[in-house]
Protein backbone atom coordinates (compact mmCIF):
# COMPACT_ATOMS: atom_id res chain seq x y z
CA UNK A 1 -23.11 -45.09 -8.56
CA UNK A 2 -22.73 -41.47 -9.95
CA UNK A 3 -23.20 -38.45 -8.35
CA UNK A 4 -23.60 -34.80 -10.01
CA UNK A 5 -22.77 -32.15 -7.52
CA UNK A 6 -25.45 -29.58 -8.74
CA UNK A 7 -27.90 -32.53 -7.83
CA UNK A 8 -27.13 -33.82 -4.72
CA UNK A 9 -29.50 -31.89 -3.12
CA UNK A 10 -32.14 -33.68 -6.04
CA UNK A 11 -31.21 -37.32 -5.28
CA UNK A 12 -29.75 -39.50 -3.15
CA UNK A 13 -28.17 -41.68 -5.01
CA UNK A 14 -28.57 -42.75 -8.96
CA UNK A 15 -27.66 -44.39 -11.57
CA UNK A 16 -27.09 -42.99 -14.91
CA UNK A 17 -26.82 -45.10 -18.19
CA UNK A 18 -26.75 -42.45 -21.16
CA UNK A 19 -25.33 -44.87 -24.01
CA UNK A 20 -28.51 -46.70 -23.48
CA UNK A 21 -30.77 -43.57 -23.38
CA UNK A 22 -31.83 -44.41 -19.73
CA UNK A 23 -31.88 -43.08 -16.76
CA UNK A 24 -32.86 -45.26 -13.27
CA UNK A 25 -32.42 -43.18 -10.49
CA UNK A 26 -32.29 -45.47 -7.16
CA UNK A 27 -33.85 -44.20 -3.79
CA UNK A 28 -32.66 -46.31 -0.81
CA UNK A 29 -35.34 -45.30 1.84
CA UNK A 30 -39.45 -45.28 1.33
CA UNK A 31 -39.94 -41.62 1.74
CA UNK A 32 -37.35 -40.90 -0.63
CA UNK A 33 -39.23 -42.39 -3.44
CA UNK A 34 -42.54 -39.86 -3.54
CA UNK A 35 -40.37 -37.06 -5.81
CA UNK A 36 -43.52 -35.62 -7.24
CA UNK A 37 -44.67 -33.62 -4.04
CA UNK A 38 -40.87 -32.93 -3.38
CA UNK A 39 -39.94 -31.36 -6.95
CA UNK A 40 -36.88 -33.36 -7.17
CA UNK A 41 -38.22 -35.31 -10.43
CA UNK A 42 -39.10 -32.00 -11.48
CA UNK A 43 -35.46 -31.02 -11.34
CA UNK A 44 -34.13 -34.24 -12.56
CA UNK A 45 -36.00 -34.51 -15.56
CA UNK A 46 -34.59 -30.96 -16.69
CA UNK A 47 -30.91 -31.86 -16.02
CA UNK A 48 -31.66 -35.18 -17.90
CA UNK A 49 -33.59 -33.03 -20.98
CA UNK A 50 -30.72 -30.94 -21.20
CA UNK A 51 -27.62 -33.65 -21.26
CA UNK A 52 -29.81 -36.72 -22.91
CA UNK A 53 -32.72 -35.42 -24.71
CA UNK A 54 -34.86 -38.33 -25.20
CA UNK A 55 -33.79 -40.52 -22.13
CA UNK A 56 -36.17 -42.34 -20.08
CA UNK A 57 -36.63 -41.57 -16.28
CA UNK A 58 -37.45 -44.71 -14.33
CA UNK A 59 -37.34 -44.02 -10.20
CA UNK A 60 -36.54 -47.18 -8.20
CA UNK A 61 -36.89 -47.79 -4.89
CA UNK A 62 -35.22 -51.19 -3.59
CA UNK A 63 -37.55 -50.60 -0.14
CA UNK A 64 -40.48 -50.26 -2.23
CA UNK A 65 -39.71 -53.38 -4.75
CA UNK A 66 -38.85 -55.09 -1.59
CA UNK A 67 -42.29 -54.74 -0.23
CA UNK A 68 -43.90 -54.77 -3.43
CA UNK A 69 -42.44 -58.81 -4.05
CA UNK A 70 -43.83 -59.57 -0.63
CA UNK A 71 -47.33 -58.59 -0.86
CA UNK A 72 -49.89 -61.13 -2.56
CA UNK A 73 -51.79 -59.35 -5.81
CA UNK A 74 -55.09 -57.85 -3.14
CA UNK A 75 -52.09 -56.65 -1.12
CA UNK A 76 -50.86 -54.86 -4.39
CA UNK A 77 -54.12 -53.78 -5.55
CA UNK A 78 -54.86 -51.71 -2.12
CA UNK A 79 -51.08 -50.30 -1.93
CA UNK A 80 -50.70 -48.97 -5.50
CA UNK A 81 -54.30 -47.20 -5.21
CA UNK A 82 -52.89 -45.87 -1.73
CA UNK A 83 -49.96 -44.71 -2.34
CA UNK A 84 -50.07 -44.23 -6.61
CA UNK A 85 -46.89 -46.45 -7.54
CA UNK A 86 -46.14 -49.57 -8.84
CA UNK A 87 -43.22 -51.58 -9.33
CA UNK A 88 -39.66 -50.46 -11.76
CA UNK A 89 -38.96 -53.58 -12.24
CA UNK A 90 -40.76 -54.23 -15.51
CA UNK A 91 -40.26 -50.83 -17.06
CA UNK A 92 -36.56 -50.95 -16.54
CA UNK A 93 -36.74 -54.38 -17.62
CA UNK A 94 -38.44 -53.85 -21.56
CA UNK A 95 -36.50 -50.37 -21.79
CA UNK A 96 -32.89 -52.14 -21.20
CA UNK A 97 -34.11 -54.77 -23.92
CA UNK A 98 -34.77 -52.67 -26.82
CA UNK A 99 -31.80 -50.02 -25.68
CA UNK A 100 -30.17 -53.15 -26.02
CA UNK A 101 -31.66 -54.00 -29.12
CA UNK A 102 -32.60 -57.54 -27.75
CA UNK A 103 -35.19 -59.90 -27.94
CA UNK A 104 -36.44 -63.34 -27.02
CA UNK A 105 -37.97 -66.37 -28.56
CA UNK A 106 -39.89 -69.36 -26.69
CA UNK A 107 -39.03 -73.13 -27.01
CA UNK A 108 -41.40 -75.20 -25.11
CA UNK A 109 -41.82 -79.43 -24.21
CA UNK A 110 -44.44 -81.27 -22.72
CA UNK A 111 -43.70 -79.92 -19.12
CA UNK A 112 -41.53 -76.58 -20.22
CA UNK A 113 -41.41 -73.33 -21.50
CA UNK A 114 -38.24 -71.63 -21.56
CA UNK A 115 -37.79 -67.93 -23.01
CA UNK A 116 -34.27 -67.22 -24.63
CA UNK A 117 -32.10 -63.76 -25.58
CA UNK A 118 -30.66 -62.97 -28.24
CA UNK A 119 -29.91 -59.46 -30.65
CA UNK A 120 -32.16 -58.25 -32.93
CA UNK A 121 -31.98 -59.48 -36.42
CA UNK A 122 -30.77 -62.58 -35.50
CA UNK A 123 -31.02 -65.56 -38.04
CA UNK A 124 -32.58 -69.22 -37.14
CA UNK A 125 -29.43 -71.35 -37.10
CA UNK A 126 -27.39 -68.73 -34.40
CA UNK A 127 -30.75 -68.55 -33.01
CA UNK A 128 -31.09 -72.54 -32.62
CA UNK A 129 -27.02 -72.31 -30.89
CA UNK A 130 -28.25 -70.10 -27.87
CA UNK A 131 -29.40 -73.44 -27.12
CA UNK A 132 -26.62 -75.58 -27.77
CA UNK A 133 -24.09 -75.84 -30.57
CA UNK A 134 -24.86 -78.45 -31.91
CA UNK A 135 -28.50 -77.17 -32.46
CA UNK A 136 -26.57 -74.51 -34.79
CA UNK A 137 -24.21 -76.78 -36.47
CA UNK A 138 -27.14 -79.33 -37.73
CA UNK A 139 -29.48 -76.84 -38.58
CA UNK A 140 -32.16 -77.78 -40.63
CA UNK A 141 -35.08 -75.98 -40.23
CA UNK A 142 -37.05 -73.61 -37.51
CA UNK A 143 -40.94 -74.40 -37.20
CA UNK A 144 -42.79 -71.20 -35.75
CA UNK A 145 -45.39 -69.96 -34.84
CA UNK A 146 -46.31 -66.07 -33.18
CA UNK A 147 -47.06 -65.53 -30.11
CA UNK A 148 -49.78 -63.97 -30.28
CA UNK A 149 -51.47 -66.28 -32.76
CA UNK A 150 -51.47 -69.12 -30.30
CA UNK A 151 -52.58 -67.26 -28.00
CA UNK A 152 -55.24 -66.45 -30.02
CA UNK A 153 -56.17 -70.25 -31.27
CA UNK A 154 -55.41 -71.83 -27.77
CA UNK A 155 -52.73 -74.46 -28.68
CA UNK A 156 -50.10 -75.52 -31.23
CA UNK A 157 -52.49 -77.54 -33.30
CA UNK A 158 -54.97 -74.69 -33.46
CA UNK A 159 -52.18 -72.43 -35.04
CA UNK A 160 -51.15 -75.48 -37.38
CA UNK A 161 -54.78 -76.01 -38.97
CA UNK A 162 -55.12 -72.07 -38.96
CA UNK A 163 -52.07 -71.89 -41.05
CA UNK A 164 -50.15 -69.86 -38.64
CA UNK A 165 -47.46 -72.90 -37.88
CA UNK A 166 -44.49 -72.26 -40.86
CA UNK A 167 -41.36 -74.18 -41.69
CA UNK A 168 -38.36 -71.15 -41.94
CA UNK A 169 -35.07 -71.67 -43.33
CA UNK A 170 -31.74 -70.44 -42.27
CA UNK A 171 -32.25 -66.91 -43.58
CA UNK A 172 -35.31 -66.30 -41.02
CA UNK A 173 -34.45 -63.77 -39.17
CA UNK A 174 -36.25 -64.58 -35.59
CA UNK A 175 -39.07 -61.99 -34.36
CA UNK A 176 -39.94 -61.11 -30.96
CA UNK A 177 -41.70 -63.39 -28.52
CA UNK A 178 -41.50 -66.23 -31.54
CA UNK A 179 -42.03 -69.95 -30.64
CA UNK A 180 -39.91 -72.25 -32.34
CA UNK A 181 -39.18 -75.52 -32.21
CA UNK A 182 -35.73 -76.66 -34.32
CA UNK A 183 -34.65 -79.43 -36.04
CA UNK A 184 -31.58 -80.21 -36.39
CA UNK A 185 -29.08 -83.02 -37.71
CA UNK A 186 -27.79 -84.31 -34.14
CA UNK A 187 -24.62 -85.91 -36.48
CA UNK A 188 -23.68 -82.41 -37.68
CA UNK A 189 -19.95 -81.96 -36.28
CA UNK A 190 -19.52 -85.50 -35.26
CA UNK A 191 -17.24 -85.59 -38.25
CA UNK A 192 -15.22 -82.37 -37.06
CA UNK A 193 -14.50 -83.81 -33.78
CA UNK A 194 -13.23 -86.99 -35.22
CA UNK A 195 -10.44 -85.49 -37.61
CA UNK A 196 -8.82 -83.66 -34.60
């Protein structure tokens, strides 16, 4: 944790990331976190402005998150109208991914869905080895479909008879929120193993 000096009358504690054009500024206690009526945001913003033009503010109270996780969705409803805040978590969440320049692509079964990271402008095959090796190795092909197209037809089969389901090489370069399923040669450095 960083303090500034000229600050420290501003916040209580924060955390600065400036190579990733963010700033999350954690408040330990409740009150702490209403900086609008206070000014301090006010200030903080400016000193931001002025030594990372462009970076993103999030305030983050772990008090608030804390009672925020605990409180069913009516709980949430009434709280965030009362008091005008809602979680961090997300916002810090989708700003670290693209300062990060990540992304992530689904793979699914009959009883799983499992989301996976990996850097932007990354190809099917090193795709495929986030999973396993082997997967990466054997490549053969990537069958995918958007996102947002089956959520739009309502299943797999839907987005194959729309013609939204495509067979991709290994020069498809993986998009956001893609599902793919890969197939793979499960022989493919068998061979390797054996000659060492």
């Amino acid at each position: 944790m960083i303090k500034l000096f000229g600050l420290k009358k501003c916040v209580s504690g924060w955390t600065y990331l400036p190579s990733l054009g963010l700033a999350v500024f954690l408040f330990p206690h409740d009150t702490d976190f209403d900086l609008m009526e206070k000014g301090r945001l006010i200030k903080i913003k400016e000193w931001v402005d002025k030594n990372d033009p462009g970076a993103t503010i999030i305030p983050f109270s772990g008090a608030f998150e804390n009672k925020w996780a605990d409180m069913d969705d009516d709980e949430k409803k009434r709280f965030q109208e009362e008091v005008k805040a809602t979680s961090a978590l997300d916002k810090i969440i989708v700003h670290g991914y693209k300062s990060l320049q990540l992304q992530y692509f689904f793979t699914s079964g009959p009883d799983e869905v499992k989301a996976w990271t990996i850097q932007k402008g990354t190809k099917s095959p090193q795709a495929a080895g986030k999973i396993h090796t082997d997967f990466e190795k054997g490549f053969i092909m990537a069958e995918v479909m958007k996102f947002d197209d089956f959520k739009e037809e309502g299943s797999e089969t839907a987005c194959k008879g729309a013609g939204k389901y495509r067979q991709q090489g290994r020069n498809y370069v993986v998009e956001d929120g893609d599902i793919i399923f890969f197939k793979f040669n499960a022989g493919a450095g068998i061979k390797d193993a054996k000659k060492k």
